[in-house]
C-alpha atoms as a PDB file:
ATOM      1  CA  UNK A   1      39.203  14.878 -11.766  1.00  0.00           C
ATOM      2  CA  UNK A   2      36.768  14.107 -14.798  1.00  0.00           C
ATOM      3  CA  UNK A   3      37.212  10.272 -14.030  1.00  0.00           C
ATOM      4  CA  UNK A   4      36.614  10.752  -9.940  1.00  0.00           C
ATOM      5  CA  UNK A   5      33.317  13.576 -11.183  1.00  0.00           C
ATOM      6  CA  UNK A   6      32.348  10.330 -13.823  1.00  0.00           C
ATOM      7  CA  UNK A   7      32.480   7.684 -10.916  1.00  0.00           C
ATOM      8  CA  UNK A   8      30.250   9.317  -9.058  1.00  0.00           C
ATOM      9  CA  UNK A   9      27.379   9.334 -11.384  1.00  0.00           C
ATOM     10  CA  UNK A  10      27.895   6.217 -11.964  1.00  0.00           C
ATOM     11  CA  UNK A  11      27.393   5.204  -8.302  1.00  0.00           C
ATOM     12  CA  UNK A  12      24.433   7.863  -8.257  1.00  0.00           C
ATOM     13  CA  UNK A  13      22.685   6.012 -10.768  1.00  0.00           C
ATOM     14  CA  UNK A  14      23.549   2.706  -9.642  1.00  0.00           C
ATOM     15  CA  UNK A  15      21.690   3.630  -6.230  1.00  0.00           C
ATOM     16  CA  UNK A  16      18.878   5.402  -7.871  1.00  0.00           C
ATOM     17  CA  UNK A  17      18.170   2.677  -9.903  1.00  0.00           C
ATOM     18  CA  UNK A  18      18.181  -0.454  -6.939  1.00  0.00           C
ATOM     19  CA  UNK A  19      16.345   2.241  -5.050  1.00  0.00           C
ATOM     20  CA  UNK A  20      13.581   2.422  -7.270  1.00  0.00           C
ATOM     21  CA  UNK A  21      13.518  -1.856  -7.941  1.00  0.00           C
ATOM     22  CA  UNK A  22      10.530  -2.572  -5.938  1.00  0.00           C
ATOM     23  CA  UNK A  23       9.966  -6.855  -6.360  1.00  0.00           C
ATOM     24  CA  UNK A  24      12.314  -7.128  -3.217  1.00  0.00           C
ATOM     25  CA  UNK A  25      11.346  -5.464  -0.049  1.00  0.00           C
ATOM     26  CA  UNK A  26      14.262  -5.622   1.539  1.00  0.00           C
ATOM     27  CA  UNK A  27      17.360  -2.647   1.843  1.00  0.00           C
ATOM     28  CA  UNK A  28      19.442  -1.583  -0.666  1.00  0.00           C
ATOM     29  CA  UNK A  29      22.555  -2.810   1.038  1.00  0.00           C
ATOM     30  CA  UNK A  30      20.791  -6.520   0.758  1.00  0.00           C
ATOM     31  CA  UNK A  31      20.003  -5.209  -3.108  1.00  0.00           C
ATOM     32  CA  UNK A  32      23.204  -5.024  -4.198  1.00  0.00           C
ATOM     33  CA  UNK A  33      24.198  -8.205  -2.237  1.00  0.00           C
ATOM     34  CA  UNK A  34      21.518  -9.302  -4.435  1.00  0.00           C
ATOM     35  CA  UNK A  35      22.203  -7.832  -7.334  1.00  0.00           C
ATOM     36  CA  UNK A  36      26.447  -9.126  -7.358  1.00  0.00           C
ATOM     37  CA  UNK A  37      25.443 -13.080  -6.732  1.00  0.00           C
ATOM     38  CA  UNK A  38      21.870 -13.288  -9.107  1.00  0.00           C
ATOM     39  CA  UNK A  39      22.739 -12.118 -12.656  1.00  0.00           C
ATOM     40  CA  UNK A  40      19.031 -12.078 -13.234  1.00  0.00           C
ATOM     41  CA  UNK A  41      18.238  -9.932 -10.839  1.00  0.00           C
ATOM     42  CA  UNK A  42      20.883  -7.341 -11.644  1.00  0.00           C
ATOM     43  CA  UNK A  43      19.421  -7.430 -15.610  1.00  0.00           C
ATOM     44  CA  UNK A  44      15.805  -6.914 -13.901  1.00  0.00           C
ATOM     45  CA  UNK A  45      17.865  -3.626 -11.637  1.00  0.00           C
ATOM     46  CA  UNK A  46      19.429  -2.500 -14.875  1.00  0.00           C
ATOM     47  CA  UNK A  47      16.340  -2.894 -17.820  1.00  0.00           C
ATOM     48  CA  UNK A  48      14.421  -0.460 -15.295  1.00  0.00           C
END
């Protein structure tokens, strides 16, 4: 249960984060997209 409970903030934060990554004006579906293929971009998503 602790690892399902630990998952879950993980995703929470995940979101919360591409959420708040304002240089693309596009979705966050299309962010994450974004995020898998550009390693560049997901460093920008994650030094937030």
């Amino acid at each position: 249960m602790r690892a399902a409970n630990a998952l879950i903030l993980l995703c929470h934060i995940a979101l919360n984060l591409l959420k708040e990554e304002r240089t693309a004006k596009v979705g966050v579906k299309a962010k994450r997209l974004k995020a898998s293929w550009d390693d560049d971009y997901l460093l920008k998503v994650l030094a937030q």
